[in-house]
N, C-alpha and C. Protein backbone atom coordinates (compact mmCIF):
# COMPACT_ATOMS: atom_id res chain seq x y z
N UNK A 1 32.51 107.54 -11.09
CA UNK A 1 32.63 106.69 -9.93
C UNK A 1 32.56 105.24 -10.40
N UNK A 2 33.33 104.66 -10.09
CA UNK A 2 33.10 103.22 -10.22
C UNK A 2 32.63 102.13 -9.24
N UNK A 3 33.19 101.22 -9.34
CA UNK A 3 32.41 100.33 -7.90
C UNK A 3 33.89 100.28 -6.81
N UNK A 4 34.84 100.36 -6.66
CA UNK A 4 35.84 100.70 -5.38
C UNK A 4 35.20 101.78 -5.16
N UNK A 5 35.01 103.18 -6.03
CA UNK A 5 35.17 104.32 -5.17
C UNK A 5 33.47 104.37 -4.58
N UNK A 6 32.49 103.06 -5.03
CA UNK A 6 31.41 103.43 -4.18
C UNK A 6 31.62 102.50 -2.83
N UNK A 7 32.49 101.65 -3.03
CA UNK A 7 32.86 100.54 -1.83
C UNK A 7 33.37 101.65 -0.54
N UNK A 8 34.61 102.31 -0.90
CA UNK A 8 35.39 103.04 0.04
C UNK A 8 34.36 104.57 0.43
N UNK A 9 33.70 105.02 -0.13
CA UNK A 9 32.65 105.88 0.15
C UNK A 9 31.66 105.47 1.01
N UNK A 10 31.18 104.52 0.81
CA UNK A 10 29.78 103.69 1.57
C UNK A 10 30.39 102.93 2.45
N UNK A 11 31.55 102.73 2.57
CA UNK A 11 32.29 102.34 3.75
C UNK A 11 32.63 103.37 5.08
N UNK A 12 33.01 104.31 4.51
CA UNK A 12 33.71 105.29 5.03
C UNK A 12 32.25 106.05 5.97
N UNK A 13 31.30 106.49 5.01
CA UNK A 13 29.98 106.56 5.26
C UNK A 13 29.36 105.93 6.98
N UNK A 14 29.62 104.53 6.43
CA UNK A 14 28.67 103.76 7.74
C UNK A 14 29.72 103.32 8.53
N UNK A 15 30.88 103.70 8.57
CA UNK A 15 31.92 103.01 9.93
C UNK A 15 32.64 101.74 9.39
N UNK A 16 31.93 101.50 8.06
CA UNK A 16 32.34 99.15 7.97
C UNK A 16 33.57 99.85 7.25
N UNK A 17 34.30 98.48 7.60
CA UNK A 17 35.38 97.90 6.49
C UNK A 17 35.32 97.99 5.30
N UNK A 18 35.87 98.16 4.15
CA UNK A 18 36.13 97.95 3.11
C UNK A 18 35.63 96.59 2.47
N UNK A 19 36.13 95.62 3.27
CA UNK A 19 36.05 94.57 3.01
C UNK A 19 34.52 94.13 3.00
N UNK A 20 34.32 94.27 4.18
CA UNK A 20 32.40 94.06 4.63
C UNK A 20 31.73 94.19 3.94
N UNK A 21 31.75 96.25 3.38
CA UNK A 21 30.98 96.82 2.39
C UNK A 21 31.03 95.75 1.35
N UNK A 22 32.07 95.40 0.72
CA UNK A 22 32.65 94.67 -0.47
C UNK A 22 31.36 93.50 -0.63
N UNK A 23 31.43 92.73 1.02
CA UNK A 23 30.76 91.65 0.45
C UNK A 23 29.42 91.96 0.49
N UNK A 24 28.62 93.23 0.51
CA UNK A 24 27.27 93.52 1.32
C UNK A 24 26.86 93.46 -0.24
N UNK A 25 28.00 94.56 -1.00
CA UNK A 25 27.99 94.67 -2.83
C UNK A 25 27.75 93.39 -3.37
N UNK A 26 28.53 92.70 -2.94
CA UNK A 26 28.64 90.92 -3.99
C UNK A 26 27.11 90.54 -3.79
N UNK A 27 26.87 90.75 -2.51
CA UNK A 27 25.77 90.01 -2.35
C UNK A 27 24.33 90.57 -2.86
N UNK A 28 24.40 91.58 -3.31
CA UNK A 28 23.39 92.38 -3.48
C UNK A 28 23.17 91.87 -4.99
N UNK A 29 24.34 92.36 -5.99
CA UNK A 29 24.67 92.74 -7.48
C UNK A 29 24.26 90.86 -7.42
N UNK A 30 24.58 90.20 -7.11
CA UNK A 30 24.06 88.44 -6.86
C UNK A 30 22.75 88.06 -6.83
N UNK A 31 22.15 89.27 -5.99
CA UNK A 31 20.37 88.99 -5.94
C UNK A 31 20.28 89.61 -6.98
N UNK A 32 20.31 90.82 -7.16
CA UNK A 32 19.66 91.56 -8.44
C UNK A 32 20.18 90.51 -9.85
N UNK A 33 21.26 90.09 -9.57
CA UNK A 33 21.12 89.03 -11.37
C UNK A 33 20.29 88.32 -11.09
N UNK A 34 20.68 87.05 -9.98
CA UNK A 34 19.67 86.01 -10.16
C UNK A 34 18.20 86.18 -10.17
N UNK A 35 17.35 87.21 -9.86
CA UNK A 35 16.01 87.78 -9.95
C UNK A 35 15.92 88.45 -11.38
N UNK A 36 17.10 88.85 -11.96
CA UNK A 36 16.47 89.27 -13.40
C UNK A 36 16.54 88.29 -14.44
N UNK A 37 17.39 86.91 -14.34
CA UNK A 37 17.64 85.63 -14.40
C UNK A 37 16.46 85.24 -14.34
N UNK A 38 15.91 85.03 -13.24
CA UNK A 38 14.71 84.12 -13.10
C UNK A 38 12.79 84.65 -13.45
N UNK A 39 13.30 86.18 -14.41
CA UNK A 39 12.26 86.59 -14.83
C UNK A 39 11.53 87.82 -14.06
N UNK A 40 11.99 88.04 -13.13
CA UNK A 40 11.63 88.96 -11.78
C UNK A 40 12.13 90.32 -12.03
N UNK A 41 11.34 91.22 -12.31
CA UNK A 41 11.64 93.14 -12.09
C UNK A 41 12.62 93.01 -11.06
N UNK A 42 13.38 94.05 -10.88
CA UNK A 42 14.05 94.33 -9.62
C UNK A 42 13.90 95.75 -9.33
N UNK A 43 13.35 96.24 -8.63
CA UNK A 43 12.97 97.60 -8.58
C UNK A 43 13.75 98.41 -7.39
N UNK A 44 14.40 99.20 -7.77
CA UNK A 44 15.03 100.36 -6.35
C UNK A 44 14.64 101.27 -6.63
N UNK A 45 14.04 101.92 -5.39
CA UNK A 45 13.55 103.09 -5.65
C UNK A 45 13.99 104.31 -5.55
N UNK A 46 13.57 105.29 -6.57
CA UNK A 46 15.01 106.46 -6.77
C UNK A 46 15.47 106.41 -8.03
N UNK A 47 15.78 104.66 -8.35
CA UNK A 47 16.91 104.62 -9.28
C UNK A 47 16.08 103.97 -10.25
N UNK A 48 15.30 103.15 -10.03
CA UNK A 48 14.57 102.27 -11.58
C UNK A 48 14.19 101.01 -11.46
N UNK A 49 13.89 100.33 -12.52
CA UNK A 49 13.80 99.09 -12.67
C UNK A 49 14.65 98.44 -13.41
N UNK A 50 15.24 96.95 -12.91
CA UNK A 50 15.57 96.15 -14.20
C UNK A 50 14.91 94.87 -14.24
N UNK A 51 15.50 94.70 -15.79
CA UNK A 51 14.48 93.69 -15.41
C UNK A 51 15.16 92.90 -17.16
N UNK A 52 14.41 91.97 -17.80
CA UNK A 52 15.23 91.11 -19.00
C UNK A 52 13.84 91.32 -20.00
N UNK A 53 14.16 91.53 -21.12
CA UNK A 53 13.21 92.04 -21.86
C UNK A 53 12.99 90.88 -23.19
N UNK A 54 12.68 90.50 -24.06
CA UNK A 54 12.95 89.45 -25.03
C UNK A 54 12.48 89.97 -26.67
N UNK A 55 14.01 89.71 -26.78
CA UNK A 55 14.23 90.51 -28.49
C UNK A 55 13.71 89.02 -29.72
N UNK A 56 12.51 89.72 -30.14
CA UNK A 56 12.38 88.78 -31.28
C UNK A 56 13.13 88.76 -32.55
N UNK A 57 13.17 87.31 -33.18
CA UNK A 57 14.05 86.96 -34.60
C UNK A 57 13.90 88.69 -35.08
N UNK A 58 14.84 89.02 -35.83
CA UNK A 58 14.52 89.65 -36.85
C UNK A 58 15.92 90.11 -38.08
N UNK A 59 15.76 90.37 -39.43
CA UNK A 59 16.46 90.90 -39.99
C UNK A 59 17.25 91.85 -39.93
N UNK A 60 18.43 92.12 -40.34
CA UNK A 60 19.32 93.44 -40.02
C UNK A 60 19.74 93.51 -41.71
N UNK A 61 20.61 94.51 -41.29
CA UNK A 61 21.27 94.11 -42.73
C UNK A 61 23.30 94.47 -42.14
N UNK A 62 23.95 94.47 -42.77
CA UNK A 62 25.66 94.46 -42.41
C UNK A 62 26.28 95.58 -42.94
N UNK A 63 26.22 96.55 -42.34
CA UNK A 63 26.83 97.87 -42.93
C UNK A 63 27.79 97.99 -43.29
N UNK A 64 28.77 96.73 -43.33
CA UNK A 64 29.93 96.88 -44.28
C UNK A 64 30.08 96.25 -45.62
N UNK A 65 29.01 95.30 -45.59
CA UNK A 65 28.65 94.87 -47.13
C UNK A 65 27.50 94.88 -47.57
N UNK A 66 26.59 95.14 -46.64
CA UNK A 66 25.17 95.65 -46.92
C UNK A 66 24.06 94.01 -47.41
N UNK A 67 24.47 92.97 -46.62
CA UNK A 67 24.14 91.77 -47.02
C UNK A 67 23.12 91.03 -45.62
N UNK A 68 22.14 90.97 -45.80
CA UNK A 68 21.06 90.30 -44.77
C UNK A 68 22.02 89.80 -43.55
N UNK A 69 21.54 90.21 -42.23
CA UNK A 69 21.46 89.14 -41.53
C UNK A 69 21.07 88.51 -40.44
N UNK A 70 20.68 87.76 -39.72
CA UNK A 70 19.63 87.35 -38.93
C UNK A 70 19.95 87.36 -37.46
N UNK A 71 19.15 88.15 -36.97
CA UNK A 71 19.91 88.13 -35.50
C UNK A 71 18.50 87.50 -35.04
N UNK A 72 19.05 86.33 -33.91
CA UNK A 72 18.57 85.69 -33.39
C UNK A 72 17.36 86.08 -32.29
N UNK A 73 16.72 85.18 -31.80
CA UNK A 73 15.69 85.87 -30.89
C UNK A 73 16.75 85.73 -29.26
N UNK A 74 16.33 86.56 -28.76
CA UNK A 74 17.51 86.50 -27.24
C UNK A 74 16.61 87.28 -26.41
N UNK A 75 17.00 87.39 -25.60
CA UNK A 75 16.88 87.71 -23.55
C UNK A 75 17.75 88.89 -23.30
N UNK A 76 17.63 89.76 -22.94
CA UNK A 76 18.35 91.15 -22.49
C UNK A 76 18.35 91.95 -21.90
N UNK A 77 19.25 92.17 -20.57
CA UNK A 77 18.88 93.00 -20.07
C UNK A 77 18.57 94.84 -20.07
N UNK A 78 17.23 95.44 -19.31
CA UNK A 78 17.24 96.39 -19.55
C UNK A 78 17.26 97.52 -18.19
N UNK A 79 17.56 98.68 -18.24
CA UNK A 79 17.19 99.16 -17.26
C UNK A 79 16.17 101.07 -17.68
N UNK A 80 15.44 100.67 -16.83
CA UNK A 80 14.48 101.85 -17.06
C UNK A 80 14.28 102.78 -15.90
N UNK A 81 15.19 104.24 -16.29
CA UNK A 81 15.29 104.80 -14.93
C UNK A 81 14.04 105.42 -14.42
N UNK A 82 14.07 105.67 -12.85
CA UNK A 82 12.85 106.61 -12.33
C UNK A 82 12.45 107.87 -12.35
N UNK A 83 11.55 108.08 -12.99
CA UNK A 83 10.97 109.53 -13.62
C UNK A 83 11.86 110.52 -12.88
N UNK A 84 12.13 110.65 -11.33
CA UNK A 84 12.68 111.72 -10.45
C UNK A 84 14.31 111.52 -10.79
N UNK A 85 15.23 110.77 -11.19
CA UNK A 85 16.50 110.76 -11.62
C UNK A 85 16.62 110.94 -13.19
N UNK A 86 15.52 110.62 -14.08
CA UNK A 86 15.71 111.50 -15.27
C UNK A 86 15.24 113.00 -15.14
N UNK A 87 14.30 113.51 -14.16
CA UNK A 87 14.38 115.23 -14.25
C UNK A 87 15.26 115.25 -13.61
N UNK A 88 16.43 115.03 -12.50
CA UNK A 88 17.29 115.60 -12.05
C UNK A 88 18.46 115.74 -12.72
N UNK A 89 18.97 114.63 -13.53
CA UNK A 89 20.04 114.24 -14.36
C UNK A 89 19.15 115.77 -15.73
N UNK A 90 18.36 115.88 -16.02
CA UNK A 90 18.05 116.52 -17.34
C UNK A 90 18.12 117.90 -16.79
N UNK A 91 18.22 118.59 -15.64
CA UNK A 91 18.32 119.71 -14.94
C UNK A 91 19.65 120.39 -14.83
N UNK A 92 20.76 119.39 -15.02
CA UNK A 92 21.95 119.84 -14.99
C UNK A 92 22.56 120.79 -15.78
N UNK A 93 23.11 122.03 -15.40
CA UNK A 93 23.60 122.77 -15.95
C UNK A 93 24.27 122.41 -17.84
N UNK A 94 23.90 122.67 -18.11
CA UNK A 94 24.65 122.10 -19.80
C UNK A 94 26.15 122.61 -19.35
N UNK A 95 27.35 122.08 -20.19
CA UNK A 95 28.54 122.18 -20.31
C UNK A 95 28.91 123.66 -21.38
C-alpha cells in the first residue's frame, strides 16, 4: 500500500473526498516532522514511536578499499514499533 491507495481507502471509508483526505494526510505527516524536528517523540498508538535519535562521530572503514572513514556526528530519524504490531506482524503465516 502506498500513500494514494491509503488516501482513496480512508476516503472511501469516511464519505470525504479524495482531495480532503489528501489534505487531512499533508497536514498530519507536517505535524509529525515538525515535532520530530523540534526534538519531540511522536507517539501513535498501535503503531509506535518516532522520534530523532543522535549518531555520534565515529570511524567506519570503506569496503571497497578498506581505507578509514569518518562519518560525522548527525540527527536521525527513528521509528520504534509497538510491542502489539511486532507480535502481530511476527504471527503471520511464513511463506
Amino acid at each position: 500500500m502506498n500513500m494514494q491507495d491509503l488516501i482513496a481507502a480512508t476516503a472511501r471509508e469516511q464519505g470525504l473526498s479524495k482531495a480532503k483526505t489528501k489534505r487531512v494526510f499533508d497536514s498530519l505527516i507536517k505535524t509529525i516532522n515538525d515535532s520530530i524536528v523540534a526534538g519531540d517523540d511522536f507517539r501513535v498508538s498501535g503503531i509506535g514511536t518516532f522520534r530523532a535519535v543522535h549518531g555520534e562521530e565515529r570511524t567506519c572503514r570503506n569496503p571497497a578499499n578498506g581505507l578509514p572513514v569518518v562519518v560525522p556526528e548527525r540527527w536521525a530519524p527513528k521509528i520504534s514499533f509497538a510491542k502489539n504490531l511486532k507480535r502481530n506482524v511476527a504471527s503471520r503465516p511464513l511463506p
